[in-house]
Protein backbone atom coordinates (compact mmCIF):
# COMPACT_ATOMS: atom_id res chain seq x y z
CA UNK A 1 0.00 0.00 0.00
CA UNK A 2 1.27 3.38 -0.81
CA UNK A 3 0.65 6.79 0.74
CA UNK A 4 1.27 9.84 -1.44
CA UNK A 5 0.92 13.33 -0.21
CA UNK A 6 3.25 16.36 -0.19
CA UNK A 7 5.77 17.09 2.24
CA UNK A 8 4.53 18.13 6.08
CA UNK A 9 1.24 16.62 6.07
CA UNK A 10 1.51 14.05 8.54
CA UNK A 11 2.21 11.11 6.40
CA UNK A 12 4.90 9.23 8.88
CA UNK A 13 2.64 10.17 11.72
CA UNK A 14 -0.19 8.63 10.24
CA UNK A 15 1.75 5.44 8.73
CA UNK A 16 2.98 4.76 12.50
CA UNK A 17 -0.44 5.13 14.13
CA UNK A 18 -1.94 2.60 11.56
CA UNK A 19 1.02 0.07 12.44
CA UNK A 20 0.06 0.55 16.20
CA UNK A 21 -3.04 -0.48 15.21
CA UNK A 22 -1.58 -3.89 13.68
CA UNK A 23 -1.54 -6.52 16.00
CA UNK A 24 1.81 -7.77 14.36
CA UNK A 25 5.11 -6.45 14.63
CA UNK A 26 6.27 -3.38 12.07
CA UNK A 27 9.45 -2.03 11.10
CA UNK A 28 10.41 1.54 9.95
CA UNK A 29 12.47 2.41 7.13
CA UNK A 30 13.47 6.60 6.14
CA UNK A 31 15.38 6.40 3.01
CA UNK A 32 16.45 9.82 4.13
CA UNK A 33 18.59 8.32 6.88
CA UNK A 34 21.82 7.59 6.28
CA UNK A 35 21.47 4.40 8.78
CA UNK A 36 18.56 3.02 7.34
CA UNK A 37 19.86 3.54 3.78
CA UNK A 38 22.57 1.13 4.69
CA UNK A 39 20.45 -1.26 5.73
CA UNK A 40 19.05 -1.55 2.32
CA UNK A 41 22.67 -0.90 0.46
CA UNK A 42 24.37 -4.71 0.36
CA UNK A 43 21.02 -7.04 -0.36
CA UNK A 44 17.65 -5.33 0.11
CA UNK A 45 16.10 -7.90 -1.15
CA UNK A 46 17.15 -10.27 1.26
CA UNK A 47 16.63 -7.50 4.19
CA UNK A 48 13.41 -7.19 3.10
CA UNK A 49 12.40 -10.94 2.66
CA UNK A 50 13.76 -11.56 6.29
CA UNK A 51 11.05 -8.69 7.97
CA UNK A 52 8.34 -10.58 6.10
CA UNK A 53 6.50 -11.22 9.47
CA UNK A 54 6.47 -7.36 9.38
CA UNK A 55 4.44 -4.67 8.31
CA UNK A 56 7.47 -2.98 6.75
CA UNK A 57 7.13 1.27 6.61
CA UNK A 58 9.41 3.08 3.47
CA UNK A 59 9.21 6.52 4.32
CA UNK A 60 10.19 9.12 1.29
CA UNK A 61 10.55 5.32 -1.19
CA UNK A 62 10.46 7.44 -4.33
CA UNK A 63 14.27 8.23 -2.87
CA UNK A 64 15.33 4.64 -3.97
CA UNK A 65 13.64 4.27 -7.21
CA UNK A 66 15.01 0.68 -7.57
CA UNK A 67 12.88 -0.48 -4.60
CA UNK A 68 9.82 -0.43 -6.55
CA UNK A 69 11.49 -3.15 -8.78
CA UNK A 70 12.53 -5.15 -5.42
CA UNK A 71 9.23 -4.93 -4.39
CA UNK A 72 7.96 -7.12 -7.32
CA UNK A 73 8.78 -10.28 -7.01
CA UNK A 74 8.54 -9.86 -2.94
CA UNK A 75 4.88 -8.97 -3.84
CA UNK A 76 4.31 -11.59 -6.28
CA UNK A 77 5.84 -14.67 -4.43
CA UNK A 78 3.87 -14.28 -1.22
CA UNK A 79 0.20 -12.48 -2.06
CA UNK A 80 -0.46 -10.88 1.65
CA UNK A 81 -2.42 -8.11 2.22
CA UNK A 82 -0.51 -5.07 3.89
CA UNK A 83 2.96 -6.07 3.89
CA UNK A 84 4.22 -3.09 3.03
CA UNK A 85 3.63 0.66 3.23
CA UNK A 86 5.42 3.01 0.85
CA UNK A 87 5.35 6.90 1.86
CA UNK A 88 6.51 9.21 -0.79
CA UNK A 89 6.20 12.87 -1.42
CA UNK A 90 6.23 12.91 -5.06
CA UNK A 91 3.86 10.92 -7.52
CA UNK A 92 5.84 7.90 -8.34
CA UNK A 93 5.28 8.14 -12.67
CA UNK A 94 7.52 10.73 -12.41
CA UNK A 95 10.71 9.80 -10.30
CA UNK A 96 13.53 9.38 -12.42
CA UNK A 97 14.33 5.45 -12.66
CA UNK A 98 11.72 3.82 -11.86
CA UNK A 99 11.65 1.22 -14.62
CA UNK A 100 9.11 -1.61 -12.84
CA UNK A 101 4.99 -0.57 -12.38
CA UNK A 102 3.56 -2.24 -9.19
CA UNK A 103 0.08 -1.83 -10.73
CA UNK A 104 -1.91 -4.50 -9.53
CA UNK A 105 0.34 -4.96 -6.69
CA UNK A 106 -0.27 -1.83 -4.50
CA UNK A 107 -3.42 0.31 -3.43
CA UNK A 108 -3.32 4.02 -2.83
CA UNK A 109 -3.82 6.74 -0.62
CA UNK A 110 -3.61 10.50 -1.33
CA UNK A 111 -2.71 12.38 1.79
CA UNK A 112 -3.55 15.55 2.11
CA UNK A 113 -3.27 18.58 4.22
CA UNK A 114 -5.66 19.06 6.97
CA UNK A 115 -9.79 19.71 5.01
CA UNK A 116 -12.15 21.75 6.68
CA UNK A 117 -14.11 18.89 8.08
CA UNK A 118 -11.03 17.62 10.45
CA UNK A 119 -10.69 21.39 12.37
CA UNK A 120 -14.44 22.31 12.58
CA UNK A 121 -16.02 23.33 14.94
CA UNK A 122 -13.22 23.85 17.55
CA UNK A 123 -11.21 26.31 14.73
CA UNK A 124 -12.32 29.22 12.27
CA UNK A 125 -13.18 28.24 8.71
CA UNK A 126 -11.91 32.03 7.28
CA UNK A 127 -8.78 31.01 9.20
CA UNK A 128 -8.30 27.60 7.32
CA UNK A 129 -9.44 29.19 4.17
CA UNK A 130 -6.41 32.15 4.48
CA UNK A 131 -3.67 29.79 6.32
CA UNK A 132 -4.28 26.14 4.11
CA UNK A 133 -4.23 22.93 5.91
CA UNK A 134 -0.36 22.47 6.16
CA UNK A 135 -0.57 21.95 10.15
CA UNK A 136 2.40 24.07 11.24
CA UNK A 137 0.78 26.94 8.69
CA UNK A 138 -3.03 26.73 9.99
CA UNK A 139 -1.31 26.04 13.53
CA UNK A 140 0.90 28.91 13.89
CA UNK A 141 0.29 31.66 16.49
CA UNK A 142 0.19 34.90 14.10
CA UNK A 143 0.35 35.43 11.09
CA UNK A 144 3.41 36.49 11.21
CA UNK A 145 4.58 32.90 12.00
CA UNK A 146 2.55 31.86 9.35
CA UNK A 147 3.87 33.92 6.64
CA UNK A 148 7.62 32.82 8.13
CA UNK A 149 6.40 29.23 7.78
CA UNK A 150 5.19 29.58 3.99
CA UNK A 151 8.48 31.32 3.04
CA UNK A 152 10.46 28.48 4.85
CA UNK A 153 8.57 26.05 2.89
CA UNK A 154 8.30 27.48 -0.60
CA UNK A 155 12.36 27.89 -0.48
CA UNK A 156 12.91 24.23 0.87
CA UNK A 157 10.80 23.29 -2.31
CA UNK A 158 12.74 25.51 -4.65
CA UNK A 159 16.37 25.24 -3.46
CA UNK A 160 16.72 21.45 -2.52
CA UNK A 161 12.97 19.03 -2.18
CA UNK A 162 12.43 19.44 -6.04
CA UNK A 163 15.76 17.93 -7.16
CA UNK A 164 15.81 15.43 -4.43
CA UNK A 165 12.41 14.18 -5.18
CA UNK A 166 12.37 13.76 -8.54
CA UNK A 167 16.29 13.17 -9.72
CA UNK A 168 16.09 15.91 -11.78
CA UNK A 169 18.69 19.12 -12.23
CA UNK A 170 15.92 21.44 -12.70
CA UNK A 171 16.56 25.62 -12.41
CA UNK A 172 15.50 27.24 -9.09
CA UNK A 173 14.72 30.49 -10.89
CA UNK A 174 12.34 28.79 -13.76
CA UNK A 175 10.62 27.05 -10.88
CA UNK A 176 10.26 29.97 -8.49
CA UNK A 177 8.68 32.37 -11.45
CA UNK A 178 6.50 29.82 -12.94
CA UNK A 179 5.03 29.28 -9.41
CA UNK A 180 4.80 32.87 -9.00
CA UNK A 181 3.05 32.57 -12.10
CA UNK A 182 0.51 29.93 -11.70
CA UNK A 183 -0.10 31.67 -8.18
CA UNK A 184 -1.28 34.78 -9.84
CA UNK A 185 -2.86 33.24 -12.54
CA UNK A 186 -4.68 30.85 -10.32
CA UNK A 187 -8.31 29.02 -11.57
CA UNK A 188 -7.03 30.42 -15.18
CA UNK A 189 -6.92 28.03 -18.30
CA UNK A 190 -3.86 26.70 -18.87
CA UNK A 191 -2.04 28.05 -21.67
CA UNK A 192 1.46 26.66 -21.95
CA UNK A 193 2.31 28.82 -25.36
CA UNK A 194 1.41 31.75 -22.77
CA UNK A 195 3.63 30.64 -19.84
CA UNK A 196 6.30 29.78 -22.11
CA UNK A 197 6.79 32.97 -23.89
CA UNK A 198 6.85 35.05 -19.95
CA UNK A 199 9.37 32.23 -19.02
CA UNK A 200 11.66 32.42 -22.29
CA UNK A 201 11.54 29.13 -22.41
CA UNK A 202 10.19 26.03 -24.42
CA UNK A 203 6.36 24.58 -24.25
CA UNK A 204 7.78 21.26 -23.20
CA UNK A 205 10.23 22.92 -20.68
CA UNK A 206 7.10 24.87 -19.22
CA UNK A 207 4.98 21.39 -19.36
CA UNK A 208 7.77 19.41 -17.94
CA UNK A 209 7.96 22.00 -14.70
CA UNK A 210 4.14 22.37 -14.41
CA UNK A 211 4.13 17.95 -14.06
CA UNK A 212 7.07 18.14 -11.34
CA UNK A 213 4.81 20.84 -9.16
CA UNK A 214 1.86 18.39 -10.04
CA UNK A 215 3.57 15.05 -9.33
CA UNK A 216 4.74 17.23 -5.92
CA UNK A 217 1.14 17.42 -5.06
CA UNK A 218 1.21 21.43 -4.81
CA UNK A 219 -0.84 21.65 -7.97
CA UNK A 220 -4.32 20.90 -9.22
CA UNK A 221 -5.43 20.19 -13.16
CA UNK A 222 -8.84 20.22 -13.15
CA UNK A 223 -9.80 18.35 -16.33
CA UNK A 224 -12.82 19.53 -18.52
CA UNK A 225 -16.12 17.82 -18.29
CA UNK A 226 -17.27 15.99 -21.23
CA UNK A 227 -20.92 14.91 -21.67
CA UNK A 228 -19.54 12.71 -24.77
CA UNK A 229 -16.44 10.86 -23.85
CA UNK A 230 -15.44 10.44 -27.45
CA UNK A 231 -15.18 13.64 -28.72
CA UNK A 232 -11.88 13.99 -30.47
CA UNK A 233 -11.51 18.06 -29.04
CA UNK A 234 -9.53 18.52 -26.53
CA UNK A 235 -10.32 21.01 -24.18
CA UNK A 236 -7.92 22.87 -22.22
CA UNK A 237 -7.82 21.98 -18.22
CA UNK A 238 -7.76 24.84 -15.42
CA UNK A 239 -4.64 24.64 -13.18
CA UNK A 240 -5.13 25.57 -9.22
CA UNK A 241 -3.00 25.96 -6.37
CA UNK A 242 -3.64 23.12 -4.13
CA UNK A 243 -3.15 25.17 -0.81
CA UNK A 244 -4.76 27.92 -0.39
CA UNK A 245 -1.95 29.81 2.36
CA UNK A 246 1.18 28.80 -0.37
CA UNK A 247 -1.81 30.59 -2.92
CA UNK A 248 -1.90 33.89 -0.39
CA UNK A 249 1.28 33.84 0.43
CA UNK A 250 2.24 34.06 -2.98
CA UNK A 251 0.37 36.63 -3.72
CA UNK A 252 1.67 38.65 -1.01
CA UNK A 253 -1.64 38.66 1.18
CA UNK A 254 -0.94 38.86 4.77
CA UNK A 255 -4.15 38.87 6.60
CA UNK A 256 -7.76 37.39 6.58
CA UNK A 257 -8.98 41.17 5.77
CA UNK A 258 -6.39 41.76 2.69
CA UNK A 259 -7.55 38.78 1.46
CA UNK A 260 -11.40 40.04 1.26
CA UNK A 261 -10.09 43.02 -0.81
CA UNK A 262 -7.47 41.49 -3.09
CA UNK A 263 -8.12 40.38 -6.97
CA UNK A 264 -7.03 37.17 -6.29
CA UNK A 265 -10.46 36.29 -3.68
CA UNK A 266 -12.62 35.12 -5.84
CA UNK A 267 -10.22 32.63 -7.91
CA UNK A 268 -9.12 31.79 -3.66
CA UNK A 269 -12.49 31.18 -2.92
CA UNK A 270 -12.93 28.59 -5.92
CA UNK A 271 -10.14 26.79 -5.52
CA UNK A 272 -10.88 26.28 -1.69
CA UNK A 273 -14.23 25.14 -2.37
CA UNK A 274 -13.42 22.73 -5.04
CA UNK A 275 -10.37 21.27 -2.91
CA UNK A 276 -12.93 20.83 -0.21
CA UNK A 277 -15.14 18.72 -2.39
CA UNK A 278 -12.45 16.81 -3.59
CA UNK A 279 -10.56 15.80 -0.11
CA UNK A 280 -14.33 15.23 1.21
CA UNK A 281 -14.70 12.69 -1.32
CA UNK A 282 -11.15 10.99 -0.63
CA UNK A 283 -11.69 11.17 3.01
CA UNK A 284 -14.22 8.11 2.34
CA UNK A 285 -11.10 6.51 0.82
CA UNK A 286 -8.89 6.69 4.09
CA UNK A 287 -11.29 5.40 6.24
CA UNK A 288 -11.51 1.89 3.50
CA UNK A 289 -7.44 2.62 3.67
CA UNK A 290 -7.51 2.15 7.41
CA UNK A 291 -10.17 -0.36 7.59
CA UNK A 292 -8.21 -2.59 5.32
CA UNK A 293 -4.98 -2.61 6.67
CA UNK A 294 -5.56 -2.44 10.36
CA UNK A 295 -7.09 -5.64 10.13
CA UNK A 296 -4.83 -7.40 8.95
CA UNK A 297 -2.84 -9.50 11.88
């Protein structure tokens, strides 16, 4: 099974709480420590195959892309329910060398930052609407702490998490300003021409960024709706923010009250609601998630 989600959202947290919950024994593996990476560095395979009495935890697996082919034949020789849990903060199509699908093989479970339903009634909804969900954002004392936070975590993104997700040598400026862009632009049609020519870049160069903010779970593309599946047109998709306090503090809006008065409220308000919808929906998800897996002995 495989939890996806984007960085601070609870993931571990949530992965060690449902092993609790196992009655059999679990063991926990961050391939961003240096000890646990050696674990896995002479034979994971056999590592792994000797915990198979365990519920065994990968935290951050899209680090070690060639786990997903270990995994395989682990998977296929011995058919159990819940023998492993993969975290990962970056959708796994797009990690750099990962060569073997587990389709079939593993069930998942989109993670997201805290929805409206989870901090009602004790908090403020115009407070989770201006802050997001990120805990430590919709947590923080002030404002001020919040706006520190968002900064903290749009650089971490920019200067080190994209690269180290995804493999990739991609250019901290080109991400920051397309960001900036799609932050300004937000609930707009996509038009990758449009971006492109701002950027000075390439369409594919634009489209290739706009995936790795996607496959980082920061960004929405909200598909058209077709009445006739078959049509051949192809109708361009609307591209959201995912959070609505990275949206504001984007956009340079530091309170609940500048927010009522800024041009970007309305396309705020949208993508809040339609988030809202969307985790409600999942949240039915999670609870089958947990169902299935705690039960499992």
């Amino acid at each position: 099974m495989v939890i996806l989600g984007p960085r601070q959202v609870g993931k571990t947290t949530f992965a060690l709480q449902v092993a609790e919950s196992r009655l059999k024994k679990s063991i926990y593996l961050d391939l961003e420590s240096r000890a646990d990476l050696v674990k896995l560095s002479s034979d994971p395979e056999l590592f792994l195959e000797s915990h198979s009495d365990k519920l065994v935890i990968l935290d951050e697996a899209q680090l070690m892309p060639e786990i997903f082919s270990i995994l395989r034949p682990l998977i296929d020789r011995n058919r159990v329910t819940g023998r492993f849990l993969l975290l990962g903060s970056a959708s796994p199509g797009l990690v750099k060398g990962v060569s073997e699908s587990l389709a079939g093989r593993m069930s998942y479970l989109d993670l997201s930052p805290l929805q409206l339903s989870e901090i009602l009634p004790m908090y403020n909804m115009n407070t989770h609407w201006f802050r997001g969900g990120f805990p430590n954002a919709f947590l923080a004392p002030d404002d001020h702490l919040f706006a520190d936070w968002a900064e903290s975590f749009v650089r971490s993104y920019i200067e080190l998490d994209f690269n180290h997700l995804f493999g990739y040598n991609l250019n901290p400026s080109l991400m920051n300003r397309l960001w900036q862009m799609i932050a300004y632009n937000q609930s707009h049609i996509w038009n990758g021409e449009e971006f492109s020519r701002s950027l000075g870049v390439t369409t594919p160069v634009t489209n290739r960024y706009l995936e790795i903010l996607e496959g980082a779970f920061l960004v929405r593309r909200l598909l058209p709706w077709f009445v006739n599946n078959g049509k051949r047109l192809v109708k361009t998709p609307k591209i959201y923010l995912r959070d609505t306090g990275v949206l504001h503090y984007l956009n340079r809006v530091t309170n609940y009250d500048d927010l009522q008065g800024h041009p970007i409220v309305g396309a705020s308000w949208e993508s809040y609601v339609i988030e809202q919808i969307i985790l409600q929906k999942n949240q039915v998800s999670m609870l089958i998630f947990i169902a299935h897996i705690a039960v499992r002995n």
